[in-house]
N, C-alpha and C. Protein backbone atom coordinates (compact mmCIF):
# COMPACT_ATOMS: atom_id res chain seq x y z
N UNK A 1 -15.27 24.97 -26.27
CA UNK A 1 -15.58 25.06 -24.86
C UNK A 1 -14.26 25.02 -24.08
N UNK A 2 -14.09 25.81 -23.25
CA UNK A 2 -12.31 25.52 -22.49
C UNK A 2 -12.74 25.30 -20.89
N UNK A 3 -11.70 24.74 -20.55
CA UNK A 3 -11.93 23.57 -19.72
C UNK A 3 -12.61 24.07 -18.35
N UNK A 4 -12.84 24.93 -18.19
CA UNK A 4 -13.61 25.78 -16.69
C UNK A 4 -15.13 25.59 -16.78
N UNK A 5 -15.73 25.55 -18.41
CA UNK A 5 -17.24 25.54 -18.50
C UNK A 5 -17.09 23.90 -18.41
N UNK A 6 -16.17 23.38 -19.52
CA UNK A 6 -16.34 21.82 -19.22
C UNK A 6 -16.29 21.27 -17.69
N UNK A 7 -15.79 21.67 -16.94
CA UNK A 7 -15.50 20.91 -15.81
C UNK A 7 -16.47 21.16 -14.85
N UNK A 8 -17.53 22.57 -15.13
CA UNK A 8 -18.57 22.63 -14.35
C UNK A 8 -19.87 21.79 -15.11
N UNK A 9 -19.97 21.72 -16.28
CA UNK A 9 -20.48 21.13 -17.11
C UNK A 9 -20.85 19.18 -16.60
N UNK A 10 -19.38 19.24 -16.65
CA UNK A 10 -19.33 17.76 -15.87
C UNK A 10 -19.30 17.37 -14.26
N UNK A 11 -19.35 18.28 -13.52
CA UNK A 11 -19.58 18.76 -12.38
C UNK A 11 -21.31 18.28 -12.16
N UNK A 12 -21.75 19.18 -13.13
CA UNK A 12 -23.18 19.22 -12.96
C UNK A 12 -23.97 18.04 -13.72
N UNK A 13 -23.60 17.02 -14.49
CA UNK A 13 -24.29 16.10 -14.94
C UNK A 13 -23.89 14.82 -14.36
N UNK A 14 -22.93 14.41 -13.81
CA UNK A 14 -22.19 13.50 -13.26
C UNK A 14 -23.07 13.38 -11.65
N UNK A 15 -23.48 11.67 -12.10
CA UNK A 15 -24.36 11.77 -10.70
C UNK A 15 -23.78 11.44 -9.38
N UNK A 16 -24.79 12.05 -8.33
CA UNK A 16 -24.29 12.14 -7.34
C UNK A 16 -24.05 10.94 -6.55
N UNK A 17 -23.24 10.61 -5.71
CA UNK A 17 -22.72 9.80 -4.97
C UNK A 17 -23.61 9.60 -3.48
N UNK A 18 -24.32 8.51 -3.40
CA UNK A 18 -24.58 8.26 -1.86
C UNK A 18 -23.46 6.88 -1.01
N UNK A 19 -22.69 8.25 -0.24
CA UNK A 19 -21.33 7.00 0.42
C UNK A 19 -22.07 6.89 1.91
N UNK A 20 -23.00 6.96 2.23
CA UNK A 20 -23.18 6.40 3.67
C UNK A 20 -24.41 4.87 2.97
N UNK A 21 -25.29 5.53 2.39
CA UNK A 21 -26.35 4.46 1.63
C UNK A 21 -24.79 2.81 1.19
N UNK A 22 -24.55 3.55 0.12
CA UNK A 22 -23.28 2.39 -0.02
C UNK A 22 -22.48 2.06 0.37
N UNK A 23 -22.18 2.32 1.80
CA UNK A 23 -21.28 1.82 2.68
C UNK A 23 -22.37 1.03 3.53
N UNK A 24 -23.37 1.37 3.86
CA UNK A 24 -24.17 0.50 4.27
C UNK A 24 -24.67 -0.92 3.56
N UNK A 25 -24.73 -0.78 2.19
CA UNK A 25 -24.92 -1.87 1.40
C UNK A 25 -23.43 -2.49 1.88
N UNK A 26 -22.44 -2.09 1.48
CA UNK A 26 -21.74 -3.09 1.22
C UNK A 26 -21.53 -3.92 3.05
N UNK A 27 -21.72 -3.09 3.58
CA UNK A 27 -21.75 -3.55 5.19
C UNK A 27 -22.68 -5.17 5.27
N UNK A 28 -23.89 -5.10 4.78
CA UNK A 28 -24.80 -5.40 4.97
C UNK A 28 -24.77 -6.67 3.97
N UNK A 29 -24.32 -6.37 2.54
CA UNK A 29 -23.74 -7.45 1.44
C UNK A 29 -23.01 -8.35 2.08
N UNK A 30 -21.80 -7.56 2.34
CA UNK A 30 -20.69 -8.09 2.70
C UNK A 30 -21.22 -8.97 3.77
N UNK A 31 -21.72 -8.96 5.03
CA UNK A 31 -21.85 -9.57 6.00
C UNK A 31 -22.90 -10.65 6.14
N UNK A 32 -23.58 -10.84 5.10
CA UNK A 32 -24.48 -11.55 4.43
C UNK A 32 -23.61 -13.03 3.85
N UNK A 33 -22.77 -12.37 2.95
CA UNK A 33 -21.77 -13.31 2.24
C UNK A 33 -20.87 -14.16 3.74
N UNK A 34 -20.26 -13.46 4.26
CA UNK A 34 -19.42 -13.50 5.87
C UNK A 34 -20.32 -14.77 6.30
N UNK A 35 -21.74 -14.16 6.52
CA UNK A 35 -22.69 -15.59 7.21
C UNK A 35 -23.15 -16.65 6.33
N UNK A 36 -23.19 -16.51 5.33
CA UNK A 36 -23.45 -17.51 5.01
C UNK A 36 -22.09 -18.49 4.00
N UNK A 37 -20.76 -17.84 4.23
CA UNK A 37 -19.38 -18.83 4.88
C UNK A 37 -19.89 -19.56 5.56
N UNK A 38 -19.99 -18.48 6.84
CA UNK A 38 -20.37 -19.35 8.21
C UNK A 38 -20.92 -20.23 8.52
N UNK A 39 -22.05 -20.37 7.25
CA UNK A 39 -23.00 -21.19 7.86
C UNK A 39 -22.37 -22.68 7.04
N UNK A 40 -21.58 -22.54 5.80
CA UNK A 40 -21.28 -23.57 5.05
C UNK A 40 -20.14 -24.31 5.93
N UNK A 41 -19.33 -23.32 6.55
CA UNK A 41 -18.04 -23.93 6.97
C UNK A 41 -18.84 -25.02 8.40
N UNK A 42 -19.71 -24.25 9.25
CA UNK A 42 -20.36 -25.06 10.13
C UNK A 42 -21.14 -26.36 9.73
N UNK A 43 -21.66 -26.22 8.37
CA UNK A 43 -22.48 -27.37 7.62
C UNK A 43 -21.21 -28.85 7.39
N UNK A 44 -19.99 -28.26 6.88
CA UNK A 44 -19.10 -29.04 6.53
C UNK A 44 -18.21 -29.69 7.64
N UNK A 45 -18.23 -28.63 8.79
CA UNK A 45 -17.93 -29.69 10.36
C UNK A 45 -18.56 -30.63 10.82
N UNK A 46 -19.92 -30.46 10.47
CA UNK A 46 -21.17 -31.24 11.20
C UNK A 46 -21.03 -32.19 10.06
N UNK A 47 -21.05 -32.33 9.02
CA UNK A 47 -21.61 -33.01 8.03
C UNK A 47 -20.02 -34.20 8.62
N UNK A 48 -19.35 -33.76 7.68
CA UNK A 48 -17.85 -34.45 7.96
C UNK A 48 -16.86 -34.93 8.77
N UNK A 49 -17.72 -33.95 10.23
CA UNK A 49 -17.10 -34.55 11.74
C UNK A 49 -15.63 -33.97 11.52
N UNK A 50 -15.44 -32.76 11.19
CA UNK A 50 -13.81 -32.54 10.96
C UNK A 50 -13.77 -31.03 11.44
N UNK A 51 -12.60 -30.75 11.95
CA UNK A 51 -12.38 -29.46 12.63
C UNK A 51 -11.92 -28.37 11.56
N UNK A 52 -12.16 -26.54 12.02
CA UNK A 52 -12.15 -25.77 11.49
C UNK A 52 -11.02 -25.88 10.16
N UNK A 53 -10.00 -26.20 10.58
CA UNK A 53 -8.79 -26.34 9.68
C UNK A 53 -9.28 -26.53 8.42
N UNK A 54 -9.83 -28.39 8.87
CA UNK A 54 -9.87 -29.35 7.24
C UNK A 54 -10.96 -28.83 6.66
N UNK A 55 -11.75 -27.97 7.07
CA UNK A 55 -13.02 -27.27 6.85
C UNK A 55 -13.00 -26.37 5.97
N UNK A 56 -12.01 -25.06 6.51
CA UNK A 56 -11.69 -24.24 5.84
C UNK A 56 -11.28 -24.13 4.41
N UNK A 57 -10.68 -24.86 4.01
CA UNK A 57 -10.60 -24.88 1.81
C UNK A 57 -11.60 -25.31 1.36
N UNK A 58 -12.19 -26.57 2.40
CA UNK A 58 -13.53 -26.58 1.48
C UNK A 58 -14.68 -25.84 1.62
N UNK A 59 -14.42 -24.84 2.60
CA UNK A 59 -15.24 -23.40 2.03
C UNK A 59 -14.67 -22.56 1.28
N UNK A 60 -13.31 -22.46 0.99
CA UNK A 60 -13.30 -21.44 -0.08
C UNK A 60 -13.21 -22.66 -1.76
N UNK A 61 -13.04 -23.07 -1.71
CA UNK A 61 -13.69 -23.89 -3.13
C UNK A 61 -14.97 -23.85 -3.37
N UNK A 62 -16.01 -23.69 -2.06
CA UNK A 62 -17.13 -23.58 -2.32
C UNK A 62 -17.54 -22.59 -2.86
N UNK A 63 -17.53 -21.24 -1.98
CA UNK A 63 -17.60 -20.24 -2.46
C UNK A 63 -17.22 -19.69 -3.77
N UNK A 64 -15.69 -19.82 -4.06
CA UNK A 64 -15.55 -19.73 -5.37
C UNK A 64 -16.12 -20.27 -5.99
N UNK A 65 -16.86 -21.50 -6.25
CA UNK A 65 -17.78 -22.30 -6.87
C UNK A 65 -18.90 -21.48 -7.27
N UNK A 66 -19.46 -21.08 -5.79
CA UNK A 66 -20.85 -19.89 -6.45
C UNK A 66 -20.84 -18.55 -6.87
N UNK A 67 -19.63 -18.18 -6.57
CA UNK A 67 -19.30 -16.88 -7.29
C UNK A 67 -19.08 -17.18 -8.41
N UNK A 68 -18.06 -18.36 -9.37
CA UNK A 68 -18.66 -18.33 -10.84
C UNK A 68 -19.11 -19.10 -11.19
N UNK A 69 -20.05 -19.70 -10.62
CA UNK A 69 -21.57 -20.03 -11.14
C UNK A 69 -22.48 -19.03 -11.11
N UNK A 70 -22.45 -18.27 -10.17
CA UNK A 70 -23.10 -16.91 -10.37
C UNK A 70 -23.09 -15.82 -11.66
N UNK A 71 -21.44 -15.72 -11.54
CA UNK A 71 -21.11 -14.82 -12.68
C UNK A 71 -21.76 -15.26 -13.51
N UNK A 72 -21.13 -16.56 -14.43
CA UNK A 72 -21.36 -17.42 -15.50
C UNK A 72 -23.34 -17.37 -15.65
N UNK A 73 -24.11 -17.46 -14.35
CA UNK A 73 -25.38 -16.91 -15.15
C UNK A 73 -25.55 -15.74 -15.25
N UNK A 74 -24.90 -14.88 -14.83
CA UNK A 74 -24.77 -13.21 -15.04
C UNK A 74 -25.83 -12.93 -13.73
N UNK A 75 -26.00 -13.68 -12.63
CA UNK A 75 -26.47 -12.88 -11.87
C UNK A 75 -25.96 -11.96 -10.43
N UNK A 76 -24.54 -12.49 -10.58
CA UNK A 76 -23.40 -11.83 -9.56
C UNK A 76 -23.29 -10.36 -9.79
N UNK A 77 -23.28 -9.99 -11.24
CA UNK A 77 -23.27 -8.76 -11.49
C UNK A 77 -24.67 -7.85 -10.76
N UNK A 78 -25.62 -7.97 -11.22
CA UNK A 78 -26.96 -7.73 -10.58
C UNK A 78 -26.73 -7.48 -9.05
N UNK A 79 -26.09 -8.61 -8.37
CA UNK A 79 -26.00 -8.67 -6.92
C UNK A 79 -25.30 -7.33 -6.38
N UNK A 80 -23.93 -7.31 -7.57
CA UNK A 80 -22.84 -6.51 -6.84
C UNK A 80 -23.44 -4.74 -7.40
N UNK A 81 -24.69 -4.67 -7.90
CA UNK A 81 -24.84 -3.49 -8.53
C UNK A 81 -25.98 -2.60 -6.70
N UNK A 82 -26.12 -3.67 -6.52
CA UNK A 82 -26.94 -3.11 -5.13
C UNK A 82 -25.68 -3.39 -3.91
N UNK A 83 -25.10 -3.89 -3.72
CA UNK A 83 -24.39 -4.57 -2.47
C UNK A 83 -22.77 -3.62 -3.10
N UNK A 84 -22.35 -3.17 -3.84
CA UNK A 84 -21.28 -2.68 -4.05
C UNK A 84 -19.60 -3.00 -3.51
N UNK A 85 -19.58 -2.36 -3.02
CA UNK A 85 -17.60 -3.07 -2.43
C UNK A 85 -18.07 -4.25 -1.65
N UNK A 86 -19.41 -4.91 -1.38
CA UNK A 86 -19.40 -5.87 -0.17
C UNK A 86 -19.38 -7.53 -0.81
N UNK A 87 -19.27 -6.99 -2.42
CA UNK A 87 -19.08 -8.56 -3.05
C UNK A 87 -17.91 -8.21 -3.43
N UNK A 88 -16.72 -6.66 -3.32
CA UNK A 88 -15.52 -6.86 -3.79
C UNK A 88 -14.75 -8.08 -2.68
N UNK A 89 -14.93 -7.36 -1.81
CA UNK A 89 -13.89 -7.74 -0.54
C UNK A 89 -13.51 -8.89 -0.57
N UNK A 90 -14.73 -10.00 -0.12
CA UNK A 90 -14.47 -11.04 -0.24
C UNK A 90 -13.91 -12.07 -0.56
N UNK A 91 -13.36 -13.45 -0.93
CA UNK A 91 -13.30 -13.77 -2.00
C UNK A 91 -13.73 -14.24 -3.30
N UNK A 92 -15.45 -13.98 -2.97
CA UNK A 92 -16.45 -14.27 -4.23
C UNK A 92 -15.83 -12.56 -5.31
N UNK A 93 -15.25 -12.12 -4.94
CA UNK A 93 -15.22 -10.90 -5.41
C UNK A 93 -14.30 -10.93 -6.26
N UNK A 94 -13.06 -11.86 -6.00
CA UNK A 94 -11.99 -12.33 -6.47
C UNK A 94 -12.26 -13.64 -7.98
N UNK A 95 -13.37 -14.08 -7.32
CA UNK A 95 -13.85 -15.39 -8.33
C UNK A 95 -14.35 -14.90 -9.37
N UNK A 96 -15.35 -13.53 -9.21
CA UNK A 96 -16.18 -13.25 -10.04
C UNK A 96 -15.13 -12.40 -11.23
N UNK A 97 -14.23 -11.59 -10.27
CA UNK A 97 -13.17 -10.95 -11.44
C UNK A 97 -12.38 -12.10 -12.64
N UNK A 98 -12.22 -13.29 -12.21
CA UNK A 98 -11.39 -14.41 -12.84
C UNK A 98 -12.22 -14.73 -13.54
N UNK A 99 -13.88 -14.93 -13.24
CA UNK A 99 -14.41 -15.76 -14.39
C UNK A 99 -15.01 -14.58 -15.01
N UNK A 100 -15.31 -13.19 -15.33
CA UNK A 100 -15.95 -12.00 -16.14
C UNK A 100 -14.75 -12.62 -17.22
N UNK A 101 -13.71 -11.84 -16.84
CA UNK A 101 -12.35 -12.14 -17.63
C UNK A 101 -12.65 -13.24 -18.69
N UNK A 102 -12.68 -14.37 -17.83
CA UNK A 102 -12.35 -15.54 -19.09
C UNK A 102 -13.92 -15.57 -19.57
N UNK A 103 -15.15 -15.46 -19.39
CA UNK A 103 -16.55 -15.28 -19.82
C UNK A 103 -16.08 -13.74 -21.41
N UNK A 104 -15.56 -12.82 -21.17
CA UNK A 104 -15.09 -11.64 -22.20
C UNK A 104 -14.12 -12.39 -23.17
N UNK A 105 -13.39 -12.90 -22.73
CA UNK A 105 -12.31 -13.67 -23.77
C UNK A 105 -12.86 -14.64 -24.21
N UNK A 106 -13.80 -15.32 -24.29
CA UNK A 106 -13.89 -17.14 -24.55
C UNK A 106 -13.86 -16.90 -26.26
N UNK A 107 -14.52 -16.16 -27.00
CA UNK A 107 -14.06 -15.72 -28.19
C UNK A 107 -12.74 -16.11 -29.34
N UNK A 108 -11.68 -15.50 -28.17
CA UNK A 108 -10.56 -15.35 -28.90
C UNK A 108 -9.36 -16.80 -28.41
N UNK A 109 -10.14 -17.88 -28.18
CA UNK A 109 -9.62 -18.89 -28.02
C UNK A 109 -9.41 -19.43 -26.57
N UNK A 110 -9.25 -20.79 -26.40
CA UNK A 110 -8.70 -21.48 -24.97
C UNK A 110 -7.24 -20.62 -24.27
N UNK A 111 -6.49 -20.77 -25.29
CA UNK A 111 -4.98 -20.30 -25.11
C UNK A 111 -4.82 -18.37 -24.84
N UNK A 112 -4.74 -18.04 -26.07
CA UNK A 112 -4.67 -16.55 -26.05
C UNK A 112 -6.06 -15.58 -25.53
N UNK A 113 -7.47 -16.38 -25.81
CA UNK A 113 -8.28 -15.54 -24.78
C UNK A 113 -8.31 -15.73 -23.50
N UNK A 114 -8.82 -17.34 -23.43
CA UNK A 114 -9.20 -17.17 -22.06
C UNK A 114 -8.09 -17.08 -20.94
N UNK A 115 -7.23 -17.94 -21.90
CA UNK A 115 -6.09 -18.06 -20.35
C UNK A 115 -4.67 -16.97 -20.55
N UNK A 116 -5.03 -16.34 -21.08
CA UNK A 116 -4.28 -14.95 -21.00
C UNK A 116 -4.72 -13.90 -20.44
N UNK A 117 -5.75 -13.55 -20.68
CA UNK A 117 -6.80 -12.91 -19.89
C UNK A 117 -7.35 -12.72 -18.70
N UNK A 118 -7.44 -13.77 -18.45
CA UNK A 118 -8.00 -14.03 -17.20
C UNK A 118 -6.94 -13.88 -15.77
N UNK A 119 -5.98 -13.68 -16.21
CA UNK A 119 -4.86 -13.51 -15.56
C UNK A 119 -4.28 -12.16 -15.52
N UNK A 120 -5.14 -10.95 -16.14
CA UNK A 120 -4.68 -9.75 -16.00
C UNK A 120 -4.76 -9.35 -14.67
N UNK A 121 -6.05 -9.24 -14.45
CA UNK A 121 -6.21 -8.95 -13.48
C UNK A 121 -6.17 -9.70 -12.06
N UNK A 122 -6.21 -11.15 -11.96
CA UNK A 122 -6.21 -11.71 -11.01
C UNK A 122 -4.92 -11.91 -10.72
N UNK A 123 -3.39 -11.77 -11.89
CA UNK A 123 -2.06 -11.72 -11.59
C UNK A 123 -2.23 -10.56 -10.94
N UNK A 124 -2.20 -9.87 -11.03
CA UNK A 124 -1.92 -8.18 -10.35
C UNK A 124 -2.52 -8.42 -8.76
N UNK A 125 -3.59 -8.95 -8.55
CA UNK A 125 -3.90 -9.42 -7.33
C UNK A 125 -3.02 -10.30 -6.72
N UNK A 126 -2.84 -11.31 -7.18
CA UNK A 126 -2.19 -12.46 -6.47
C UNK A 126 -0.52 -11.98 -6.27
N UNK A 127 -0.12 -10.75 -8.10
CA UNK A 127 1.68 -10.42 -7.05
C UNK A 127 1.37 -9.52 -5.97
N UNK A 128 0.13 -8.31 -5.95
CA UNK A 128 0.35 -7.71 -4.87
C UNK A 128 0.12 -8.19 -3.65
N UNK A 129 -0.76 -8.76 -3.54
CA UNK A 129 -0.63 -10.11 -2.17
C UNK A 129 0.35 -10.89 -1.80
N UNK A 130 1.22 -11.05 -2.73
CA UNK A 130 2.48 -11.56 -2.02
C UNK A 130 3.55 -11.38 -1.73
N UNK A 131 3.74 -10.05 -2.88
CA UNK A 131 4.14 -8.93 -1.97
C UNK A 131 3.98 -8.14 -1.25
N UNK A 132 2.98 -7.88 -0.94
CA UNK A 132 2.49 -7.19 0.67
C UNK A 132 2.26 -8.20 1.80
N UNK A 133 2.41 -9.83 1.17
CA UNK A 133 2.73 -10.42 2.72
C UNK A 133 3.80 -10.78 2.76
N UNK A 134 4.82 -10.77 2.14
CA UNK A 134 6.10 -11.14 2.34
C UNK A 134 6.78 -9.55 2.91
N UNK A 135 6.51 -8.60 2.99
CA UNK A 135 6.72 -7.34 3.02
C UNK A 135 6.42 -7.24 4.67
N UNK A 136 4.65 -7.90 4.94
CA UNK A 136 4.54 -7.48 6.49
C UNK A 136 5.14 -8.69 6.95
N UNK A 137 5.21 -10.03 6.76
CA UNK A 137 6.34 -10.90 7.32
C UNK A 137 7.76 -10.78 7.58
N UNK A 138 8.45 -10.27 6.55
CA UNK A 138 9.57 -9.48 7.16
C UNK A 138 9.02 -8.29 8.55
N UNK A 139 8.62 -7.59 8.35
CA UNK A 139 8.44 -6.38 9.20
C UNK A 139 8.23 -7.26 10.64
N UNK A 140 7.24 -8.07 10.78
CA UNK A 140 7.09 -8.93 12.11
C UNK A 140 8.13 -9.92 12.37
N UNK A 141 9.00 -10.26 11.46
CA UNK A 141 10.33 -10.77 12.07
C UNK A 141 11.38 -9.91 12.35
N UNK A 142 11.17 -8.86 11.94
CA UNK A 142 12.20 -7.69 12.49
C UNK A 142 11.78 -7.47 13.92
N UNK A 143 10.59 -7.40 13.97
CA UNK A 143 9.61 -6.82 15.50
C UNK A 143 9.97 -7.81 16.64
N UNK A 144 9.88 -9.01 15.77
CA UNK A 144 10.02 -10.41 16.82
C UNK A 144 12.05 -10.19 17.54
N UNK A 145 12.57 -9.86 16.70
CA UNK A 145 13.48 -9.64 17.01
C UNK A 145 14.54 -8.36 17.81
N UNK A 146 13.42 -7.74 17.78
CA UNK A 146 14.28 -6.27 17.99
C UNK A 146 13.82 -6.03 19.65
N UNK A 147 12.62 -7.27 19.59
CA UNK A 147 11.72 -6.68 20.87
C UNK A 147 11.02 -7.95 21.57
């Protein structure tokens, strides 16, 4: 077969894409997850009598909490198969990538599976994040300065 029949071939069996349907999910995912932050970070002011600040980590510990507790019962996956980029974004999206990882490795040991592993992908996250904020922090101290 040379590659003109293949590529219509795969053209034609390769299913089709709905990007307004799944941009709406993830709109709708996503903003789901967003409120109900919201509603934890407000639970943990009221509860604790403490302002947004001291509030704030202990919603993202939380969250990460139920993103892999989620994973870990395998039902995050399920979630993110209807809701799509709207459980990437986040940072349950981030939790769930760290614990798949070490959940695929647990196999091949504490040392060389899990905690080698689990760091493929969430290193690649965490250098490009800090290099893209050390990157726009320079740029806004140039700005601060020039102007």
């Amino acid at each position: 077969m040379d590659i003109k029949k293949y590529n219509q071939l795969a053209d034609h069996i390769k299913p089709k894409s709905h990007k307004i349907r799944n941009s709406i999910n993830a709109f709708i995912y996503g903003g789901v997850i967003g409120a109900i932050g919201q509603f934890i970070l407000e639970l943990y002011m009221n509860i604790y009598n403490i302002d947004e600040l001291k509030a704030a980590p202990m919603l993202s510990i939380t969250l990460v909490f139920i993103a892999c507790l989620l994973t870990g019962l395998g039902l995050y996956d399920n979630i993110a198969k209807h809701a799509g980029a709207g459980t990437f974004i986040p940072i349950t999206g981030f939790a769930n990538s760290m614990t798949s990882a070490a959940l695929d490795s647990k196999s091949e040991g504490l040392i060389l599976g899990i905690g080698a592993n689990m760091f493929k992908l969430g290193g690649t996250v965490i250098t490009y994040g800090i290099v893209s904020s050390t990157l726009l922090g320079v740029i806004r101290y140039v700005f601060t300065l020039i102007g």
